[in-house]
Protein backbone atom coordinates (compact mmCIF):
# COMPACT_ATOMS: atom_id res chain seq x y z
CA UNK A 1 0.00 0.00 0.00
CA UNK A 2 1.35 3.07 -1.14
CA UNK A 3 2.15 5.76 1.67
CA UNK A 4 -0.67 8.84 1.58
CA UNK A 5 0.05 12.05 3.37
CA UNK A 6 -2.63 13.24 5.99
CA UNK A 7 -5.79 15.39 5.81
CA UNK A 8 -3.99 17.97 7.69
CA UNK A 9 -0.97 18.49 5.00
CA UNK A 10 -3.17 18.53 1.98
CA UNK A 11 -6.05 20.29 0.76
CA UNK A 12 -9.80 18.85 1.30
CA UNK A 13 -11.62 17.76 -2.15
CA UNK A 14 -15.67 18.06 -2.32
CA UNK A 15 -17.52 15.60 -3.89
CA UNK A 16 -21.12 16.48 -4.62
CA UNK A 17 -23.64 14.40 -6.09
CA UNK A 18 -26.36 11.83 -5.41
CA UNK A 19 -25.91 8.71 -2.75
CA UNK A 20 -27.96 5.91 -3.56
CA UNK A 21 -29.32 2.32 -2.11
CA UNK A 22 -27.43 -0.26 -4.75
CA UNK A 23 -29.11 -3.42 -4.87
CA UNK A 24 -26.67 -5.71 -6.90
CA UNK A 25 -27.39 -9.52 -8.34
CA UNK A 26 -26.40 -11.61 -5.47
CA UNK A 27 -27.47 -15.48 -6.89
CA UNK A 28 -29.77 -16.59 -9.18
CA UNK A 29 -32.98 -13.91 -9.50
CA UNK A 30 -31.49 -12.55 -5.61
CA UNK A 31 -30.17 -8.88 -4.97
CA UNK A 32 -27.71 -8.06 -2.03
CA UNK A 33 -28.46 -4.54 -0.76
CA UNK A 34 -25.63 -1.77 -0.56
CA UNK A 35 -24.30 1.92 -1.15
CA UNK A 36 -23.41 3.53 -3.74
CA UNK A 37 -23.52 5.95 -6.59
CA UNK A 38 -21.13 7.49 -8.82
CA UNK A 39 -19.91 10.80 -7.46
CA UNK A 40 -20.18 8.79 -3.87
CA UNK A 41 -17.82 5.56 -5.05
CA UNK A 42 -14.93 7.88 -6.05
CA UNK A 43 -15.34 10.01 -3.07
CA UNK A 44 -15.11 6.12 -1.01
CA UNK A 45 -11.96 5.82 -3.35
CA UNK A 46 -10.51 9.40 -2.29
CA UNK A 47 -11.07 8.58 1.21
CA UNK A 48 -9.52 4.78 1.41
CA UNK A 49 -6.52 6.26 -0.10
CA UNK A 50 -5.94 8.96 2.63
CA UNK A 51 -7.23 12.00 0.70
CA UNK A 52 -9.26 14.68 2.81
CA UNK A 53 -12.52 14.16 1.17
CA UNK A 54 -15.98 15.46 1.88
CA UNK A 55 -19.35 14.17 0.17
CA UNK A 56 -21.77 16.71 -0.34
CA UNK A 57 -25.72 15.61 -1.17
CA UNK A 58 -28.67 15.13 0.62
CA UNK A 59 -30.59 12.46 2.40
CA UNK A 60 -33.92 11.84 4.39
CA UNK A 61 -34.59 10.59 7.65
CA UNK A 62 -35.71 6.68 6.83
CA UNK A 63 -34.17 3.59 7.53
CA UNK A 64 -32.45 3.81 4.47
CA UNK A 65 -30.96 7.26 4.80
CA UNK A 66 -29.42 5.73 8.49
CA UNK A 67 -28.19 3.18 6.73
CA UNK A 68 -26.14 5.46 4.19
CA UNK A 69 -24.83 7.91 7.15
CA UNK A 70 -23.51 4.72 8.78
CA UNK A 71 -21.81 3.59 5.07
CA UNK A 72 -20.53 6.95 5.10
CA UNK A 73 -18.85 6.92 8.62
CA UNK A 74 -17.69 3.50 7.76
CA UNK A 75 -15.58 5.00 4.90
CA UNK A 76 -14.36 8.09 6.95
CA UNK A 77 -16.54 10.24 4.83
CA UNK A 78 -17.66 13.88 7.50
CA UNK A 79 -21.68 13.84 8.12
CA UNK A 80 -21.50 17.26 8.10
CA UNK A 81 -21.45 17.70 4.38
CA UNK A 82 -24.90 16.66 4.19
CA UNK A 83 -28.02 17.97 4.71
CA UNK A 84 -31.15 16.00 5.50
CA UNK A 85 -35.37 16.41 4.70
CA UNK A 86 -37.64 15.31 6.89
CA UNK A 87 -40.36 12.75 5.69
CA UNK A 88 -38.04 11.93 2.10
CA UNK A 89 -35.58 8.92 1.47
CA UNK A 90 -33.01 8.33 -0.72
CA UNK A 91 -32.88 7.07 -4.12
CA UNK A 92 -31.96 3.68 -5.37
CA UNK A 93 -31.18 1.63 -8.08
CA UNK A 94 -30.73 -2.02 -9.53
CA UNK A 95 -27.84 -3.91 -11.83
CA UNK A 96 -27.82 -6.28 -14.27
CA UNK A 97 -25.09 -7.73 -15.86
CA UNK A 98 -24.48 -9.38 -19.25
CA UNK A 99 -21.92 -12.25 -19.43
CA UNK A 100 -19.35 -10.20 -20.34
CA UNK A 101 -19.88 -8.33 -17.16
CA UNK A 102 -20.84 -5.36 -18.84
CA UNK A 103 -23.97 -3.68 -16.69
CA UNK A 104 -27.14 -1.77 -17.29
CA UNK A 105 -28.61 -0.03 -14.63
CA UNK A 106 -32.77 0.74 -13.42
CA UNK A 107 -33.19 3.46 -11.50
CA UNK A 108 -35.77 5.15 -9.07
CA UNK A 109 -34.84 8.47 -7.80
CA UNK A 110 -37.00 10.74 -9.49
CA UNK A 111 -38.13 12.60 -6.08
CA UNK A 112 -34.85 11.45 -4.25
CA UNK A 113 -33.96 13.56 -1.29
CA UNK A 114 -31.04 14.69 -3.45
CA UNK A 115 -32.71 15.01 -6.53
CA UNK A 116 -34.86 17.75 -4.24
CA UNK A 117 -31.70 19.69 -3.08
CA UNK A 118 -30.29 19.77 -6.82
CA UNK A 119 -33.54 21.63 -8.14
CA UNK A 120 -34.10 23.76 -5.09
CA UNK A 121 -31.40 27.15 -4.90
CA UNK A 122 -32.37 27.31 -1.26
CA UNK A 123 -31.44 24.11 -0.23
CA UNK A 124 -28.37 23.87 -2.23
CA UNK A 125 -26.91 27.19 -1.59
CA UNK A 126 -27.09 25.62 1.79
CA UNK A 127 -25.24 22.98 0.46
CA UNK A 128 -22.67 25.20 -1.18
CA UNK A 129 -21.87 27.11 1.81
CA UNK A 130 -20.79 24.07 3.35
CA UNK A 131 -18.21 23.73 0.65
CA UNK A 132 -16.30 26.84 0.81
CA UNK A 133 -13.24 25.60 2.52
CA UNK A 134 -12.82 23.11 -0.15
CA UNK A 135 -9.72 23.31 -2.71
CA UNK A 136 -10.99 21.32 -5.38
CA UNK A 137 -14.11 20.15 -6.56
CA UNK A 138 -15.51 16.92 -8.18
CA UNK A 139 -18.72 15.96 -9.99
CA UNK A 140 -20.22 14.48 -12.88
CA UNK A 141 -23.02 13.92 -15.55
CA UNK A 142 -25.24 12.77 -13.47
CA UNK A 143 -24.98 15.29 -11.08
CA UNK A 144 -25.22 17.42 -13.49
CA UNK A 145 -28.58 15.54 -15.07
CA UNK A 146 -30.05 16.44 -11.66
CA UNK A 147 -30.25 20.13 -11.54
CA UNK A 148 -32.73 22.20 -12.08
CA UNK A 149 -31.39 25.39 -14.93
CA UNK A 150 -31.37 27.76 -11.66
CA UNK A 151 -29.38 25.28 -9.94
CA UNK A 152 -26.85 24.89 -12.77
CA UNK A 153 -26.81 28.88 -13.22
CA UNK A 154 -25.47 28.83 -8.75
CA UNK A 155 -23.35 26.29 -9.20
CA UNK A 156 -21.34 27.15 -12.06
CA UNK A 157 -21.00 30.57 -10.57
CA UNK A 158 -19.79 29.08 -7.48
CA UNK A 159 -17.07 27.31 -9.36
CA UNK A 160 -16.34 30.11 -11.14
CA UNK A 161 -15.30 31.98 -7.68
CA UNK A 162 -13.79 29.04 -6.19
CA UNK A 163 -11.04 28.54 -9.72
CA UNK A 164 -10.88 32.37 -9.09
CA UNK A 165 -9.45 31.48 -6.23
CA UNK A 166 -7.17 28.78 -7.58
CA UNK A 167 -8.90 25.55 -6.74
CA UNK A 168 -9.08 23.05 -9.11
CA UNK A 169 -12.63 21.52 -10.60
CA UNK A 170 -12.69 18.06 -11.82
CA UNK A 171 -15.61 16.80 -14.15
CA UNK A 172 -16.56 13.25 -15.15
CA UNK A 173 -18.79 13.04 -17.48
CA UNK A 174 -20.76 9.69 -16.42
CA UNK A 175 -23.32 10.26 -19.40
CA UNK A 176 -26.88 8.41 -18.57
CA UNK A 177 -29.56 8.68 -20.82
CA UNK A 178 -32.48 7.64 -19.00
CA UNK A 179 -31.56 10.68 -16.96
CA UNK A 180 -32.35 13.49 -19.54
CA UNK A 181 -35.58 14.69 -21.11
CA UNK A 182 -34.59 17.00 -24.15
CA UNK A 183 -31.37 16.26 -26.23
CA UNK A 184 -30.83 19.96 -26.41
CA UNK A 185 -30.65 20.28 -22.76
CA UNK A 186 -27.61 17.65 -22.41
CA UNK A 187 -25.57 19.07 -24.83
CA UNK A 188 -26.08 23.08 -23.29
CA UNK A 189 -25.49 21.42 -19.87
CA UNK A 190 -22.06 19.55 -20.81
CA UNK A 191 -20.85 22.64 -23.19
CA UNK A 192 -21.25 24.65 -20.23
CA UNK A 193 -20.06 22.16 -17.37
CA UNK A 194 -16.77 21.55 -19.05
CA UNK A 195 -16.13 25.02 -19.13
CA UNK A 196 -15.48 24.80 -15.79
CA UNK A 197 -13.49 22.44 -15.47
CA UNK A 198 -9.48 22.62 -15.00
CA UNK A 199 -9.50 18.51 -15.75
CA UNK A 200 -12.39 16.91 -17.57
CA UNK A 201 -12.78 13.35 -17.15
CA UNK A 202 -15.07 12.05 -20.24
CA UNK A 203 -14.90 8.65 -21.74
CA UNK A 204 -15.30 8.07 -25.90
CA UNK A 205 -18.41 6.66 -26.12
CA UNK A 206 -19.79 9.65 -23.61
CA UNK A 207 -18.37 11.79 -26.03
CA UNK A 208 -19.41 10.71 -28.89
CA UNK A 209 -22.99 10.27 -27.96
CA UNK A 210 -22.81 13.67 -26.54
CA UNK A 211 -21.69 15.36 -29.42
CA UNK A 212 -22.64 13.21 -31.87
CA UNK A 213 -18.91 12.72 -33.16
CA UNK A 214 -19.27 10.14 -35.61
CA UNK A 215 -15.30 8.92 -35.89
CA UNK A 216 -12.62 9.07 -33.32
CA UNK A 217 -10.93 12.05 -35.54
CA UNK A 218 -13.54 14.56 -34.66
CA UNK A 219 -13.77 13.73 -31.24
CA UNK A 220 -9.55 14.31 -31.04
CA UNK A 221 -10.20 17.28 -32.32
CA UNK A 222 -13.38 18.27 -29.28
CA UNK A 223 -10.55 17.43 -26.93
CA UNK A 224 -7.81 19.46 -29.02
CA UNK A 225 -9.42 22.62 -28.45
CA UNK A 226 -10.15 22.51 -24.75
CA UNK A 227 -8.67 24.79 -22.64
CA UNK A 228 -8.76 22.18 -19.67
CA UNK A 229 -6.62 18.92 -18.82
CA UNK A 230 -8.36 16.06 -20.47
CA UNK A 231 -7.60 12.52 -19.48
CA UNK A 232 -9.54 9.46 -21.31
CA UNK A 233 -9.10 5.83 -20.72
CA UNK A 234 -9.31 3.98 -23.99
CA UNK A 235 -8.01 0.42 -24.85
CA UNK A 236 -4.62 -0.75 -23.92
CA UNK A 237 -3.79 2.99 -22.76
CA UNK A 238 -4.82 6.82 -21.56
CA UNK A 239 -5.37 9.54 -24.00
CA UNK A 240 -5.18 12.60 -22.84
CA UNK A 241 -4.29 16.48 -23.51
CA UNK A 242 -2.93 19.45 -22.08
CA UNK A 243 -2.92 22.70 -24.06
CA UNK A 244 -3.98 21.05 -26.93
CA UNK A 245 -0.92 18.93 -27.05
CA UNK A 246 -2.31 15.21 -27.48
CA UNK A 247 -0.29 12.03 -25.30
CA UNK A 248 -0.92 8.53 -24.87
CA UNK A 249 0.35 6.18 -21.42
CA UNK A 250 0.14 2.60 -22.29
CA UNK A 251 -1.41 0.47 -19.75
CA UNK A 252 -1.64 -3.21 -18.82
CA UNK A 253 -5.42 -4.50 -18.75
CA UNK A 254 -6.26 -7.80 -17.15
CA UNK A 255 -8.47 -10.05 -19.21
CA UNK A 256 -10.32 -10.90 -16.38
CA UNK A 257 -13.44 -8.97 -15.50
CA UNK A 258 -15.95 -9.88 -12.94
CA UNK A 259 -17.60 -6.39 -12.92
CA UNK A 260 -17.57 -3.16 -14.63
CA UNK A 261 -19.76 -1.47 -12.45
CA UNK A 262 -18.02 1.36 -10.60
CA UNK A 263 -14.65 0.94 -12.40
CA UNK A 264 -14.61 4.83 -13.88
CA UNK A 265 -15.55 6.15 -10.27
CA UNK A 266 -12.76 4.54 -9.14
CA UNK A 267 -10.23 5.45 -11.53
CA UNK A 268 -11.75 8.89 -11.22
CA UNK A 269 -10.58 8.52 -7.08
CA UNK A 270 -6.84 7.72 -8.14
CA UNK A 271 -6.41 10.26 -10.42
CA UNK A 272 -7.79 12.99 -8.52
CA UNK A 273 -5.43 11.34 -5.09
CA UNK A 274 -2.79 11.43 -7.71
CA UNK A 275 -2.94 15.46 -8.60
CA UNK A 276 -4.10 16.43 -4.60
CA UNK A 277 -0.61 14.96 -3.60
CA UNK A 278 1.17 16.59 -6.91
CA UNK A 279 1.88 13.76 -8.67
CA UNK A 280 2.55 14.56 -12.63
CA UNK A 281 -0.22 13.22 -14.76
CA UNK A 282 1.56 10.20 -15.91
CA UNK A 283 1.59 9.00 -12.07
CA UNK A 284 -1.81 9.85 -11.47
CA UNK A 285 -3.00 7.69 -14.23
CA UNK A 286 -0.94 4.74 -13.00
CA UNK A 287 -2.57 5.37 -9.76
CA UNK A 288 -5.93 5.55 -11.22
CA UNK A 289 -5.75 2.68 -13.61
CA UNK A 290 -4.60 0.43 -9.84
CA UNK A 291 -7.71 1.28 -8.51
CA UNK A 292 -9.79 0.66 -11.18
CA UNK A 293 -8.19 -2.37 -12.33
CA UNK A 294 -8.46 -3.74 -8.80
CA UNK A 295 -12.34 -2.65 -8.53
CA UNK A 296 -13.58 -4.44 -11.69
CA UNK A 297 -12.40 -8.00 -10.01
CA UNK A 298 -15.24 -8.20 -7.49
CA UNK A 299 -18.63 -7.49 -7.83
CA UNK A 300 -20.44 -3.85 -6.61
CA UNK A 301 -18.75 -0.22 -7.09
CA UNK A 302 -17.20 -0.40 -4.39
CA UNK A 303 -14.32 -3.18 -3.09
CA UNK A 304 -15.73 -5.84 -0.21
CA UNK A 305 -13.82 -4.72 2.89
CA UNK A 306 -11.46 -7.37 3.02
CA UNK A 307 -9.93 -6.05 -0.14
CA UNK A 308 -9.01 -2.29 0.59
CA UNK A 309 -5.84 -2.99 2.23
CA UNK A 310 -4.37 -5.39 -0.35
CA UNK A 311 -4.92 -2.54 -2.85
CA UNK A 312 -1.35 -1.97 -4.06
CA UNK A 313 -0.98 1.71 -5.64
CA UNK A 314 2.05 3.42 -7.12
CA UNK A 315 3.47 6.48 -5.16
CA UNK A 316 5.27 9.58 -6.64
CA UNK A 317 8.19 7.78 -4.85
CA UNK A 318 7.77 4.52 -7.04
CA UNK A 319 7.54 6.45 -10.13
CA UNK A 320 10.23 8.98 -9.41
């Protein structure tokens, strides 16, 4: 395990998105109940590795919102990131997988505690003020997919301070569907959520279903032009660019895949442990490609318990 460096000697990363009851196949037509969601596995995967890490959403006061703050604590994630609504639960959401163990996901969350606080300004400006001590900031798509247009309109001028101030945003762009009513909306949203963004985290087919890019050239080109770090995982390596300039890191993929399901999130956690502890990009990936390739082995988004401390992850050190 590599060594991390403490809460206190580092800055504090905030996570906000949407924490959700996961109920994932668990035998033959059986589902094992658990914790998760995207934003909320890589802020798990931030934590585990020693990075200061707070997760910002909202939850009821059910049984199932208890059992979430107890998750949380469980993964040293603060309670005091969240907010709560009285008489509303959380949302939740089945997988499937194919043989391949490829997954597809159902969801119910349409009047999720968080989904509230992402369409209200009052209760996430409450949210927001929370997160002013942060120095970075990480969310994605489907956080994104949740707010209301006068949420977006807050948020993005919160971020807009906060880089201001030199903190870093991060942006993933976790790209479901299901999640979006107009195709004009999703496109508006992203164009405007990147710009944000000092790294953008998007994978090809996001992109391309996003934009519409119908060959790899065009979406090259999308990624080109950014003014922000972009880092993609494709096969057998990372693509990714800094001002414009375009570089590949090969990487060594196991053939063996139990379970894609929260594999991105993860990598999402190393990378962003990688750049809070100043790695160069080229480590960060390496660390982010550990975590990932270590999550996909076992089934859920998130590694059983037994597993976290045989997670093996390069160091600045190593790479040096």
């Amino acid at each position: 395990m590599a060594q991390c460096i403490t809460g206190e000697e580092q800055g504090m990363i905030g996570v906000f998105g949407e924490v959700m009851i996961e109920l994932q196949p668990y035998g033959e037509g059986m589902f094992k109940r658990g914790v998760a969601g995207d934003t909320f596995n890589t802020a798990v995967m931030l934590s585990r590795l020693g990075t200061n890490v707070r997760y910002f959403s909202a939850l009821g006061d059910d049984g199932f919102s208890e059992s979430i703050r107890v998750a949380c604590r469980h993964h040293g994630l603060a309670q005091c990131s969240m907010i709560s609504i009285p008489g509303e639960s959380p949302g939740m959401y089945a997988i499937e997988n194919d043989n391949h163990g490829e997954r597809t996901f159902t969801y119910w969350r349409s009047n999720s505690a968080a989904k509230q606080c992402f369409t209200s300004v009052k209760l996430f400006t409450s949210l927001m003020e929370k997160a002013e001590n942060c120095t970075a900031f990480y969310w994605s798509g489907i956080t994104l997919s949740l707010m209301s247009e006068e949420v977006l309109h807050c948020w993005l001028a919160f971020l807009a301070r906060q880089r201001a101030k030199g903190k870093l945003v991060f942006f993933d762009t976790n790209y479901r569907a299901n999640l979006w009513r107009r195709r004009d909306d999703v496109v508006n949203a992203y164009q405007q959520a990147i710009a944000k963004a000092d790294y953008f985290l998007p994978s090809d087919e996001d992109l391309k279903t996003i934009f519409k890019f119908s060959n790899t050239a065009m979406l090259e080109q999308f990624c080109a032009a950014l003014p922000c770090i972009t880092l993609m995982s494709a096969k057998r390596k990372a693509c990714y660019w800094v001002k414009g300039e375009f570089n590949t890191l090969p990487l060594d993929f196991s053939d063996t895949m139990v379970d894609a399901t929260g594999a991105g999130d993860a990598f999402s956690g190393g990378f962003i442990s990688g750049i809070s502890q100043n790695m160069s990009i080229e480590q960060a990936i390496k660390r982010a490609h550990a975590c990932a390739s270590k999550v996909v082995q076992f089934k859920g988004a998130i590694l059983p318990e037994s597993q976290w401390d045989k997670l093996s992850i390069p160091s600045a050190a190593n790479d040096a």
